[in-house]
PDB file of N, CA and C in Angstrom:
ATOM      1  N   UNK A   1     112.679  61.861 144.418  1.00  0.00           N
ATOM      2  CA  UNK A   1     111.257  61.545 144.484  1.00  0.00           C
ATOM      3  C   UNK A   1     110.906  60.467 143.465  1.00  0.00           C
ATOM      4  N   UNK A   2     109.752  59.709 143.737  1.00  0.00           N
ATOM      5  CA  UNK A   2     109.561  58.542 142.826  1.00  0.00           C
ATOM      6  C   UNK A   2     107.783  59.138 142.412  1.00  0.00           C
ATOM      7  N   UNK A   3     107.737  58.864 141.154  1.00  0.00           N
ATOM      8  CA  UNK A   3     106.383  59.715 140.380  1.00  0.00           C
ATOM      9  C   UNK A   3     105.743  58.225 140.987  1.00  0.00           C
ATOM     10  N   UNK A   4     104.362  58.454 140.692  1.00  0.00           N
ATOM     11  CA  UNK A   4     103.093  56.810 140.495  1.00  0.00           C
ATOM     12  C   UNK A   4     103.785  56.282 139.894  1.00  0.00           C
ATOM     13  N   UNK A   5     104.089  56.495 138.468  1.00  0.00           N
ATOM     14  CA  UNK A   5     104.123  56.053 137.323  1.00  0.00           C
ATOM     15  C   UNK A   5     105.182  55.178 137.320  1.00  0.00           C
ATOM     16  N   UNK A   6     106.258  55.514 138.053  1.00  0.00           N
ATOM     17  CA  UNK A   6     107.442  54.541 138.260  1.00  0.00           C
ATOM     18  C   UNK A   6     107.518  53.681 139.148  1.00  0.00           C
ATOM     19  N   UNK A   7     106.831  54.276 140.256  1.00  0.00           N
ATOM     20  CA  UNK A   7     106.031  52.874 141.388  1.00  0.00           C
ATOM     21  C   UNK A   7     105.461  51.717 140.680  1.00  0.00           C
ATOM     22  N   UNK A   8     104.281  52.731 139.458  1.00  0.00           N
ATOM     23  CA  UNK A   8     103.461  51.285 139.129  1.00  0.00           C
ATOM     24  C   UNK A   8     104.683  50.585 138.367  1.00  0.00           C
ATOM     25  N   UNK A   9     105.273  51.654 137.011  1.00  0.00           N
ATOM     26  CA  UNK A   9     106.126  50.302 136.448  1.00  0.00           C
ATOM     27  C   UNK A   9     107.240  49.469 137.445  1.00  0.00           C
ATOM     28  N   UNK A  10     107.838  49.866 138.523  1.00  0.00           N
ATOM     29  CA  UNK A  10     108.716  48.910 139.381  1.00  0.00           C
ATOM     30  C   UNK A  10     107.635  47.737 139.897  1.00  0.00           C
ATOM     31  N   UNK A  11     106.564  48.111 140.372  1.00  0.00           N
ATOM     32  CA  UNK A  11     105.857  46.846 140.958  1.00  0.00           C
ATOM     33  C   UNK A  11     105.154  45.795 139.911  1.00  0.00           C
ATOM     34  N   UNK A  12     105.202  46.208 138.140  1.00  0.00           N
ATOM     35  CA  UNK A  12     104.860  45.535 137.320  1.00  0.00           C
ATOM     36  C   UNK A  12     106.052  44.546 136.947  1.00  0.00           C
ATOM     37  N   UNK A  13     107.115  45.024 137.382  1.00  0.00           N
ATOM     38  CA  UNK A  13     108.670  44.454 136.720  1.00  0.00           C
ATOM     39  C   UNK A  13     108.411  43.557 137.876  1.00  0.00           C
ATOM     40  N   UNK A  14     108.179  43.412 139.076  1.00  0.00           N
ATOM     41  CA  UNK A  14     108.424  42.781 140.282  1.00  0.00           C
ATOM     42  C   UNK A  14     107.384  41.544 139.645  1.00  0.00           C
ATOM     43  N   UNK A  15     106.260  42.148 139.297  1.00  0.00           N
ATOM     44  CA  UNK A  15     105.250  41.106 139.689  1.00  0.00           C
ATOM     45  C   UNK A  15     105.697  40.023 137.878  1.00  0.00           C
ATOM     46  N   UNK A  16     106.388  40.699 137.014  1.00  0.00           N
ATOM     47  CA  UNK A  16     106.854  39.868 136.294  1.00  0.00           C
ATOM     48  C   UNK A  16     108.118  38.565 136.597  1.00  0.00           C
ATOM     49  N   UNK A  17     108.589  39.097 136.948  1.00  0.00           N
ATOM     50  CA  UNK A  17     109.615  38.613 137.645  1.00  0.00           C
ATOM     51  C   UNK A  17     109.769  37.768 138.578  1.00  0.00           C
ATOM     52  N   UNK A  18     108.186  37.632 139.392  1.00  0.00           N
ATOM     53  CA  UNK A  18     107.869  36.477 140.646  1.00  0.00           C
ATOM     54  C   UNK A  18     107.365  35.607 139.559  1.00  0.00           C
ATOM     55  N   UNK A  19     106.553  35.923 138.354  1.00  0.00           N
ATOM     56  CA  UNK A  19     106.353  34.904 137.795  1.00  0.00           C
ATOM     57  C   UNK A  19     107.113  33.703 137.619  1.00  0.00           C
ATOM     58  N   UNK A  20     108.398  33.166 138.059  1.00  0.00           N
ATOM     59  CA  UNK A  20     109.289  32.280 137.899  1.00  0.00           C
ATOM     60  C   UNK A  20     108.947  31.511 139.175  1.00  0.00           C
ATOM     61  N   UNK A  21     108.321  31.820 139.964  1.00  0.00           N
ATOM     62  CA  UNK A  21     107.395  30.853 140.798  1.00  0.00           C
ATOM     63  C   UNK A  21     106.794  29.828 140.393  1.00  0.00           C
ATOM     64  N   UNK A  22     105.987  30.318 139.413  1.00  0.00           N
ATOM     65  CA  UNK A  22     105.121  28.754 138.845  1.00  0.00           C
ATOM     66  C   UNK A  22     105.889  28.305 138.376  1.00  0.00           C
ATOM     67  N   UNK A  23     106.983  28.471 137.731  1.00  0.00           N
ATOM     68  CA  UNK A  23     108.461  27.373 137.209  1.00  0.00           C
ATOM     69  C   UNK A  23     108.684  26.548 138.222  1.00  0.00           C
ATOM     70  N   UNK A  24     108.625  27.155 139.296  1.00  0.00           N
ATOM     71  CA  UNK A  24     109.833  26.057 140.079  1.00  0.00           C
ATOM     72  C   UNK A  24     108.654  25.247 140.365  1.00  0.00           C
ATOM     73  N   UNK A  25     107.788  26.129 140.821  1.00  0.00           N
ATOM     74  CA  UNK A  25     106.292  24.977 141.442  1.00  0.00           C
ATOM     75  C   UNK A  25     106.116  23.928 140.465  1.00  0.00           C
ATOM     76  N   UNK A  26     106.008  24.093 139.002  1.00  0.00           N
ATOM     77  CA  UNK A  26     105.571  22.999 138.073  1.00  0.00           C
ATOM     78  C   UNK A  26     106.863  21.962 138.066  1.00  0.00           C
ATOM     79  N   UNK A  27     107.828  22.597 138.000  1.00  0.00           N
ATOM     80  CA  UNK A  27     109.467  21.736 138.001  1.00  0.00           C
ATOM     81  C   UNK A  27     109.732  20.672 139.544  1.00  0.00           C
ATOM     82  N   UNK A  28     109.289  21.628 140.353  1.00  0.00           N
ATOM     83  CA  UNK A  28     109.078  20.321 141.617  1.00  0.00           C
ATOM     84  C   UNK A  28     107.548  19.582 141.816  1.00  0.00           C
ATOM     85  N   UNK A  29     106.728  19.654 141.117  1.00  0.00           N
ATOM     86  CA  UNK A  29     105.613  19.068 141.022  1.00  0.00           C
ATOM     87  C   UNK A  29     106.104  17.996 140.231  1.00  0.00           C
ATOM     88  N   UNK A  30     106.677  18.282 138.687  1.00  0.00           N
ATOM     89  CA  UNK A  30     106.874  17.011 138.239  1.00  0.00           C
ATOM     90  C   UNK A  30     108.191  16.217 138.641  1.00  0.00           C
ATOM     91  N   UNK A  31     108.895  16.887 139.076  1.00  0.00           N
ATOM     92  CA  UNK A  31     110.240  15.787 139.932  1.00  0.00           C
ATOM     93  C   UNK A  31     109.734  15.152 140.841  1.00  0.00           C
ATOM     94  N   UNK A  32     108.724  15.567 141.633  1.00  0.00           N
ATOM     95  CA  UNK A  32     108.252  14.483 143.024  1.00  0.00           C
ATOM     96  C   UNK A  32     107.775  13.205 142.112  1.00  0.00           C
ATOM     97  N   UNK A  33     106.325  13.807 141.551  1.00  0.00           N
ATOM     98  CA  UNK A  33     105.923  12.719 140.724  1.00  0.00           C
ATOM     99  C   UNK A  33     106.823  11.933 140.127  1.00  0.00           C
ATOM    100  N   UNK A  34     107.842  11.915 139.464  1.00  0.00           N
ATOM    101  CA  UNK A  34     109.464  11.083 139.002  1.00  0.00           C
ATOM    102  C   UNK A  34     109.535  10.514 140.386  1.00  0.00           C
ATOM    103  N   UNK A  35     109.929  11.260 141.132  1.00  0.00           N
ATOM    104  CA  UNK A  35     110.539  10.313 142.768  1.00  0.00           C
ATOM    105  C   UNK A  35     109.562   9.645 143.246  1.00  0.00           C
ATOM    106  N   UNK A  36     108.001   9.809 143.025  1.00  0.00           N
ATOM    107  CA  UNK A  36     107.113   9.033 143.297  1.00  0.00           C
ATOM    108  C   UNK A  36     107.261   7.173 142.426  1.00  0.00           C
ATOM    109  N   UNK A  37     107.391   7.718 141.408  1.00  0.00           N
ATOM    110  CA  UNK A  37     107.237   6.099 140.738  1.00  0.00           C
ATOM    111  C   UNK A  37     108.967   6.036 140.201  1.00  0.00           C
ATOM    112  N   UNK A  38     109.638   6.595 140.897  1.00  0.00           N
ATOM    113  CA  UNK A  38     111.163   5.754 141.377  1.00  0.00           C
ATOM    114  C   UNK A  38     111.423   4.978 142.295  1.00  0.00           C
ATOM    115  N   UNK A  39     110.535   5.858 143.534  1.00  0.00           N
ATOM    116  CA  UNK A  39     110.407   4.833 144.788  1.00  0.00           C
ATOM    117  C   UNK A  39     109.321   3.137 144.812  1.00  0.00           C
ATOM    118  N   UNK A  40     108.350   3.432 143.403  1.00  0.00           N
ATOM    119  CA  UNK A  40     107.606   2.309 142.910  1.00  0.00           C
ATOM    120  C   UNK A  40     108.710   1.429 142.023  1.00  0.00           C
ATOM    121  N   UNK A  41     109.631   1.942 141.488  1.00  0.00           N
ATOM    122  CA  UNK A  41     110.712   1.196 140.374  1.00  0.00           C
ATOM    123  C   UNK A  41     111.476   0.248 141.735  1.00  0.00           C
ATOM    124  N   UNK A  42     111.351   0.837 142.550  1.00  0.00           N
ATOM    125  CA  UNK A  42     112.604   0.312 143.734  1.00  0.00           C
ATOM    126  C   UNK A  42     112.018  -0.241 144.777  1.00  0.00           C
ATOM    127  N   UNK A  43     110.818  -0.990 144.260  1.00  0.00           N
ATOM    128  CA  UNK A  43     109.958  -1.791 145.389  1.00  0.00           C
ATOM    129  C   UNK A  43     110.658  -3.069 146.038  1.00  0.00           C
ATOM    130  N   UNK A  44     110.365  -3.549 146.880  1.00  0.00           N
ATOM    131  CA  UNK A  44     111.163  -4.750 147.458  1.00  0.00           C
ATOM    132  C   UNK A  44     110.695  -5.579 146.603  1.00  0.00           C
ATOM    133  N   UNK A  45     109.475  -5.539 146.335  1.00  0.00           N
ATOM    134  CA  UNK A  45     108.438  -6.718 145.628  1.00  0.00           C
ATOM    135  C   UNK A  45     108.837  -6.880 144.479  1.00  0.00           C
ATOM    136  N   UNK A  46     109.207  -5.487 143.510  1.00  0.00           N
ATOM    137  CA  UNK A  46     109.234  -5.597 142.151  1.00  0.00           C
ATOM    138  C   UNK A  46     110.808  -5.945 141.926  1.00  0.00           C
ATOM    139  N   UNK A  47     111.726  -5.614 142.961  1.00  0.00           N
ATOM    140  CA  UNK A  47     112.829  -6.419 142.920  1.00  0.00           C
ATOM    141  C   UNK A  47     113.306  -7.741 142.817  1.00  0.00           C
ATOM    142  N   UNK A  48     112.564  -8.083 143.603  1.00  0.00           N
ATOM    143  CA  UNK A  48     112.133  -9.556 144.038  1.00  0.00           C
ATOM    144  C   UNK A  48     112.356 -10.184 142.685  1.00  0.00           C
ATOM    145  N   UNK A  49     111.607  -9.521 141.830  1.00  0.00           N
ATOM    146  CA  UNK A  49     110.952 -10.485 140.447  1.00  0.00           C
ATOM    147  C   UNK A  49     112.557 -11.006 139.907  1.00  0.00           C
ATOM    148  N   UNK A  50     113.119 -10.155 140.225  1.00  0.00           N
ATOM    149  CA  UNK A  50     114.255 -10.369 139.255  1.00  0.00           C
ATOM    150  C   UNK A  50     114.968 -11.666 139.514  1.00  0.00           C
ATOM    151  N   UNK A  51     115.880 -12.396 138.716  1.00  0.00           N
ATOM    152  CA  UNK A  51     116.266 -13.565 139.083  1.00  0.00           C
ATOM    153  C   UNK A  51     117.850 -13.517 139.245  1.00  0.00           C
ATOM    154  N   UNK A  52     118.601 -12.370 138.548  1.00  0.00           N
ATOM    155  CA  UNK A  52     119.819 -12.647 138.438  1.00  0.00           C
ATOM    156  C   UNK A  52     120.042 -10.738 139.057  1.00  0.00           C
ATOM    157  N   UNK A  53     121.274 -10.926 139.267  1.00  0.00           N
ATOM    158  CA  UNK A  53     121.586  -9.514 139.687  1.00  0.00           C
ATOM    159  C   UNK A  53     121.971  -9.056 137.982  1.00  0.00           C
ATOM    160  N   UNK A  54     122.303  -9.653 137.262  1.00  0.00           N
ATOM    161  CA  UNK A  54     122.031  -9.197 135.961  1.00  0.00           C
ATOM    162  C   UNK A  54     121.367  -8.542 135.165  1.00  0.00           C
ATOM    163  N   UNK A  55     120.518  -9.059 135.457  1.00  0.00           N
ATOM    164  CA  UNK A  55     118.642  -8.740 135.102  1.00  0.00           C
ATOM    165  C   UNK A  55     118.485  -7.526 136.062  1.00  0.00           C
ATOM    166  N   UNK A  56     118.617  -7.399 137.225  1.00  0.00           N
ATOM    167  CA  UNK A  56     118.557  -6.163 138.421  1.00  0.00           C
ATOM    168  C   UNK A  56     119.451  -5.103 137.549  1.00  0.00           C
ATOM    169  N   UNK A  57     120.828  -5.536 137.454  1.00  0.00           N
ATOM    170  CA  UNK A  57     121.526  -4.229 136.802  1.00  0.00           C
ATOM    171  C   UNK A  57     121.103  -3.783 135.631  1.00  0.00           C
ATOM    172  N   UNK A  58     120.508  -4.359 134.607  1.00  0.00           N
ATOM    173  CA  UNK A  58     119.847  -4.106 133.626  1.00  0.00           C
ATOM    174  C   UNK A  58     119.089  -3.238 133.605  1.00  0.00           C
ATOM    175  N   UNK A  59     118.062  -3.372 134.574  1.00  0.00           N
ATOM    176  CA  UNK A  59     116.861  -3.215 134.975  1.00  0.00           C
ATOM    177  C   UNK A  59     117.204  -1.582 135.291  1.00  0.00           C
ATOM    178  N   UNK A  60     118.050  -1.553 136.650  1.00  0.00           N
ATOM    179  CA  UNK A  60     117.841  -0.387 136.931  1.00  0.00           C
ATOM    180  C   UNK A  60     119.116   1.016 136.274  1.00  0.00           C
ATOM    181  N   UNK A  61     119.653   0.004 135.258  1.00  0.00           N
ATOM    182  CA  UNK A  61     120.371   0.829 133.979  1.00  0.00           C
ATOM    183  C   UNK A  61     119.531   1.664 133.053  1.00  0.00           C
ATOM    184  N   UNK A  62     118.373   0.677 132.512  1.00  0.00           N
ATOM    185  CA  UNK A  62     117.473   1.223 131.597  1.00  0.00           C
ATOM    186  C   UNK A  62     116.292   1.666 132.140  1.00  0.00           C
ATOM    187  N   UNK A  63     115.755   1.890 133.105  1.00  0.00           N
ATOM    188  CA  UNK A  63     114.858   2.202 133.616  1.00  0.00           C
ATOM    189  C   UNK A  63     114.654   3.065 134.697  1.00  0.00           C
ATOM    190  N   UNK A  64     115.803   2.790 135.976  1.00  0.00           N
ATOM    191  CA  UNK A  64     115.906   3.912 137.165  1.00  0.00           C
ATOM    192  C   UNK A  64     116.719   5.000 137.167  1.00  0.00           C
ATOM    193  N   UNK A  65     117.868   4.539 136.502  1.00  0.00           N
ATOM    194  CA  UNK A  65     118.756   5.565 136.149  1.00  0.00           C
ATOM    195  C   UNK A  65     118.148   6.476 135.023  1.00  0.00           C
ATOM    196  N   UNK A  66     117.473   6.885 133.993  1.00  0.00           N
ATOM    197  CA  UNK A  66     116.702   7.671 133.174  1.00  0.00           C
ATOM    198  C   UNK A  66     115.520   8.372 134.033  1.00  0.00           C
ATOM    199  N   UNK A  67     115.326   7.591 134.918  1.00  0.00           N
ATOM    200  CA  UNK A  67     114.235   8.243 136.103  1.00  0.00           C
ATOM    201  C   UNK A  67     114.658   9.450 136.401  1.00  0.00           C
ATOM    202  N   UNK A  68     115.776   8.648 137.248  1.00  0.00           N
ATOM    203  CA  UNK A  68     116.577   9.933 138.173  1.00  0.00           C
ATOM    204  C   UNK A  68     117.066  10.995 137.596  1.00  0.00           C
ATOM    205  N   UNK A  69     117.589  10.547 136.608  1.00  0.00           N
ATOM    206  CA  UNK A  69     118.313  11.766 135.721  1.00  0.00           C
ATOM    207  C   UNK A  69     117.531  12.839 135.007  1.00  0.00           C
ATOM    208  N   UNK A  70     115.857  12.050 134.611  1.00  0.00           N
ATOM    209  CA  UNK A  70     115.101  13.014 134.299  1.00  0.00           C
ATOM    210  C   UNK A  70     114.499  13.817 135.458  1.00  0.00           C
ATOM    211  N   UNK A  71     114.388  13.459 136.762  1.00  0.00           N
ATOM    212  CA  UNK A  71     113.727  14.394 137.688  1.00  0.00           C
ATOM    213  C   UNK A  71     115.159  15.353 138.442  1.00  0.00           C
ATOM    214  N   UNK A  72     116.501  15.053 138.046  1.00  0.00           N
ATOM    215  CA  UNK A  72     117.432  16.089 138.308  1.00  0.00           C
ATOM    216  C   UNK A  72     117.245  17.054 137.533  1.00  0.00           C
ATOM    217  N   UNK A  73     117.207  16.284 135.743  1.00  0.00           N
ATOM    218  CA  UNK A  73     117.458  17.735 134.861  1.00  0.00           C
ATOM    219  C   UNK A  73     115.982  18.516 135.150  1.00  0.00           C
ATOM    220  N   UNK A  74     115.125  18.211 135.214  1.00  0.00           N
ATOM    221  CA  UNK A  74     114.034  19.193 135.459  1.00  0.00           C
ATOM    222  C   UNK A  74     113.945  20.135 136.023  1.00  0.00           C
ATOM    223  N   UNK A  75     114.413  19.541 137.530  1.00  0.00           N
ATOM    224  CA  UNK A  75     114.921  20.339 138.280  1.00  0.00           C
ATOM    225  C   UNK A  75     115.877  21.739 138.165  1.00  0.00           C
ATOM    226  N   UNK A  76     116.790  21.204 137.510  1.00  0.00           N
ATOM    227  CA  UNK A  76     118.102  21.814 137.281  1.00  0.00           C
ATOM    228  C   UNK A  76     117.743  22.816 136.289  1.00  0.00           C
ATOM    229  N   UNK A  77     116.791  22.626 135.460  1.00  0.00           N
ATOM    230  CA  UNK A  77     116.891  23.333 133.862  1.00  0.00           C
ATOM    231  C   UNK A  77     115.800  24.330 134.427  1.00  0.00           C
ATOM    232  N   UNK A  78     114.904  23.952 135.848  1.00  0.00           N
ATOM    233  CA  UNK A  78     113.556  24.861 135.976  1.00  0.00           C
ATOM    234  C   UNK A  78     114.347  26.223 136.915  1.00  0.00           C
ATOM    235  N   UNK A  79     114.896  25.867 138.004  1.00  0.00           N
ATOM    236  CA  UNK A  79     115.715  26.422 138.855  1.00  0.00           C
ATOM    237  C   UNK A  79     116.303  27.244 138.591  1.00  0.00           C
ATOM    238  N   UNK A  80     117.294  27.280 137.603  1.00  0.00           N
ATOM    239  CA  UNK A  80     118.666  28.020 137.459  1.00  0.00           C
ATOM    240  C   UNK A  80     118.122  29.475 136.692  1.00  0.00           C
ATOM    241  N   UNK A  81     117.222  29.649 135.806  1.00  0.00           N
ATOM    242  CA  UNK A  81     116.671  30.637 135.423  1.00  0.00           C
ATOM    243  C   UNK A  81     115.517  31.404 136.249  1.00  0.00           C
ATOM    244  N   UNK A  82     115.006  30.655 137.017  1.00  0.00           N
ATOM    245  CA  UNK A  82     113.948  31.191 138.020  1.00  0.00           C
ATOM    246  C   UNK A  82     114.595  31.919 138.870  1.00  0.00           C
ATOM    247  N   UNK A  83     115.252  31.219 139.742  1.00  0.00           N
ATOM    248  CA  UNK A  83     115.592  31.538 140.532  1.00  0.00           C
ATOM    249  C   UNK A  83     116.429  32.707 140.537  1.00  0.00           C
ATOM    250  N   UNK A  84     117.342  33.207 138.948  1.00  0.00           N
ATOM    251  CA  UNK A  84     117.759  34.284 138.883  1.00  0.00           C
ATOM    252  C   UNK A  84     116.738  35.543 138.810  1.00  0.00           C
ATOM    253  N   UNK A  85     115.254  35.156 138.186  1.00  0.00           N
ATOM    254  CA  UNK A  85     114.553  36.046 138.169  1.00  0.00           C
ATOM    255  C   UNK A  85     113.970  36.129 139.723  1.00  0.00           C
ATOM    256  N   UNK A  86     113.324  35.609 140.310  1.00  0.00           N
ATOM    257  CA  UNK A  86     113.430  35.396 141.720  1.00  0.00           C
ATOM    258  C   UNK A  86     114.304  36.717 142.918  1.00  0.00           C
ATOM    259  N   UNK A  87     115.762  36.591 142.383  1.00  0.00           N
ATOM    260  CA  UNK A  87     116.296  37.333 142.982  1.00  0.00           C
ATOM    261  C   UNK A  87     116.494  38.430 142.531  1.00  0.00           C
ATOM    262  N   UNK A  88     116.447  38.892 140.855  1.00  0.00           N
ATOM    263  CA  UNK A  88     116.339  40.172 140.808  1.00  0.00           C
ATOM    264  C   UNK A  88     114.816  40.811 140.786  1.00  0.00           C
ATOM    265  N   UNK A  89     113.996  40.057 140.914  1.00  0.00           N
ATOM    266  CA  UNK A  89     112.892  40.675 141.754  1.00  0.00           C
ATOM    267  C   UNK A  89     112.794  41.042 143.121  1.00  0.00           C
ATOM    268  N   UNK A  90     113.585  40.408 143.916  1.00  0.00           N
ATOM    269  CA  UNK A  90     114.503  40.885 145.643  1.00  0.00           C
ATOM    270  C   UNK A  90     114.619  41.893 145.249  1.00  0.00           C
ATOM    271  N   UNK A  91     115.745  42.164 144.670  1.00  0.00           N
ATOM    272  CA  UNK A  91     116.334  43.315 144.190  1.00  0.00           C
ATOM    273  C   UNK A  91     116.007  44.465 143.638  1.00  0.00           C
ATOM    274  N   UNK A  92     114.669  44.335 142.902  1.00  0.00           N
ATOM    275  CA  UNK A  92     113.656  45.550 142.328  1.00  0.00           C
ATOM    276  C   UNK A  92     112.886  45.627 143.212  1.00  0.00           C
ATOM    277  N   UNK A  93     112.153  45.068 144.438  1.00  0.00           N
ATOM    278  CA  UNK A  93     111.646  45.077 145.541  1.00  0.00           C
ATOM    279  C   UNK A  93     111.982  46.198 146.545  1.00  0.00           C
ATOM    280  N   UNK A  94     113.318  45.675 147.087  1.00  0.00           N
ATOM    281  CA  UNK A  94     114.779  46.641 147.423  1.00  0.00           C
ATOM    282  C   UNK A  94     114.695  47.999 147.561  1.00  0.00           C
ATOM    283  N   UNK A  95     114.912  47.874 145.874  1.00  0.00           N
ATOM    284  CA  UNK A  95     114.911  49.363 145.435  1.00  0.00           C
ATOM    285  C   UNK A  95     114.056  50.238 145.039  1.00  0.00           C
ATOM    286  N   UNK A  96     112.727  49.584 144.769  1.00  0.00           N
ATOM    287  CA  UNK A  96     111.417  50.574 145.165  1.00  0.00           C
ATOM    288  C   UNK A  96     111.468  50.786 146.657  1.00  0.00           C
ATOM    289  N   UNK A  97     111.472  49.827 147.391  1.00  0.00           N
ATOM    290  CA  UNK A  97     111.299  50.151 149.283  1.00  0.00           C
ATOM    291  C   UNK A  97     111.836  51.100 149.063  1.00  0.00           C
ATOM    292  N   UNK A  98     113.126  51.108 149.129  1.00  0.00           N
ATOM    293  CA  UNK A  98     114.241  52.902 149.587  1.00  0.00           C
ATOM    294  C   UNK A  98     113.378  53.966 149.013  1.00  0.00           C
ATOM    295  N   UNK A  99     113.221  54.324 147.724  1.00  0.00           N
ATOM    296  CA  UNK A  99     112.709  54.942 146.740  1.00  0.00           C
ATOM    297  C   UNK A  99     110.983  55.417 147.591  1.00  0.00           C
ATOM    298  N   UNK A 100     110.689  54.556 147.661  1.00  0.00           N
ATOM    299  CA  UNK A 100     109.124  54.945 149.143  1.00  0.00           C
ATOM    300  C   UNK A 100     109.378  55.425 150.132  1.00  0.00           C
ATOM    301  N   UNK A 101     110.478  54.665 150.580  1.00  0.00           N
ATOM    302  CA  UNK A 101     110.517  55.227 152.179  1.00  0.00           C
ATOM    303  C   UNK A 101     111.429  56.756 151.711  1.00  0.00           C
ATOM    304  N   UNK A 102     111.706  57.235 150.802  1.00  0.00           N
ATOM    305  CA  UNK A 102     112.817  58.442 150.434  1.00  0.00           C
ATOM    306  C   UNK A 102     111.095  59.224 150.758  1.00  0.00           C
ATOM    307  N   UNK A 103     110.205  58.895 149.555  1.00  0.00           N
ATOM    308  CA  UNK A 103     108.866  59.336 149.707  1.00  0.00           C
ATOM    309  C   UNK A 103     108.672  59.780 150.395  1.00  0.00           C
ATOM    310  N   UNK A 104     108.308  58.550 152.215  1.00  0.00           N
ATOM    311  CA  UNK A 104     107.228  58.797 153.240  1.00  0.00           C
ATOM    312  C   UNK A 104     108.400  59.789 153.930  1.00  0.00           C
ATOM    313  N   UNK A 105     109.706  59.547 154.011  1.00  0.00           N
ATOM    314  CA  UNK A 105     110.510  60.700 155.018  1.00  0.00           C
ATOM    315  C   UNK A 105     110.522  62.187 154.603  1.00  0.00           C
ATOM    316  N   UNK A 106     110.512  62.616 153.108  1.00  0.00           N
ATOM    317  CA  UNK A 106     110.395  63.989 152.472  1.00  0.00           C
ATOM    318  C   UNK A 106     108.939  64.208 152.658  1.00  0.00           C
ATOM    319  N   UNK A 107     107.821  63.382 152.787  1.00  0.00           N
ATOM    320  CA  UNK A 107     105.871  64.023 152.811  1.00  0.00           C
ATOM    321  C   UNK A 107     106.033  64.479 154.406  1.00  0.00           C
ATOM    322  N   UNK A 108     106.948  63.754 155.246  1.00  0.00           N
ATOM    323  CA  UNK A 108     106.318  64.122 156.984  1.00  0.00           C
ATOM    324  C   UNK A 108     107.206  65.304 156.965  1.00  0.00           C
ATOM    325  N   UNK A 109     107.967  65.789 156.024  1.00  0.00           N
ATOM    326  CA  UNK A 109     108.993  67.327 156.173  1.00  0.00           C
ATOM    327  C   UNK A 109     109.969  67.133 157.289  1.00  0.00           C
ATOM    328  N   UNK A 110     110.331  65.875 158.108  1.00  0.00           N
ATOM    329  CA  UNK A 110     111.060  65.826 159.147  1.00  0.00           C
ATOM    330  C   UNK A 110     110.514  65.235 160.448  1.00  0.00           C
ATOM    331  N   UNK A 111     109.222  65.629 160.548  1.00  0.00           N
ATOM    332  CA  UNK A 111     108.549  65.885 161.854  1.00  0.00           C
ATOM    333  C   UNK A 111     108.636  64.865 162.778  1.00  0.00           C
ATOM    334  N   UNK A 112     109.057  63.828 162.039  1.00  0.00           N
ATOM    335  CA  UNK A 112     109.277  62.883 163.031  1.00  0.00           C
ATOM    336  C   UNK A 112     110.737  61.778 163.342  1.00  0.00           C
TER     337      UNK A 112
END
């Protein structure tokens, strides 16, 4: 049998635990924005300017490449911890369900 009391604390652990939602949401909010003014770094126009492929490799040494790499690690550094909480909130989810449904099958005594 599962008391309230352990219902409420499993669904408090759960609802801690989804909190790693707004991680990923803020972590892909600011990577788009990065891919937004990467795809502005990589304009035809602003290419254009350049005169030498020199100046281009330069260019997108010190400037696009730090782009990219900052909207991977964001990514990467927001993800990998969320997403573990993420799934062991699946998992405490899970195992309250059984733990209820043990509940609703022992309250009907069988009957159905």
């Amino acid at each position: 049998m599962i008391s309230f009391h352990e219902m409420l604390d499993g669904i408090q652990r759960i609802s801690e635990l989804l909190k790693a939602t707004e991680d990923v949401k803020e972590a892909v909010e600011r990577s788009t924005a990065a891919l937004v003014d990467l795809r502005t770094m990589l304009d035809a126009d602003r290419l254009s300017q350049f005169e030498s492929t020199d100046e281009l490799t330069d260019y997108i040494q010190r400037v696009v490449l730090p782009q990219l790499t900052g909207a991977q690690d964001t990514l990467e550094s927001a993800s990998s911890s969320s997403f573990k909480r993420l799934n062991m909130a699946t998992e405490q989810a899970n195992k309250l369900m059984v733990r209820l449904q043990m509940l609703d099958e022992s309250s009907l005594g069988g009957l159905f």
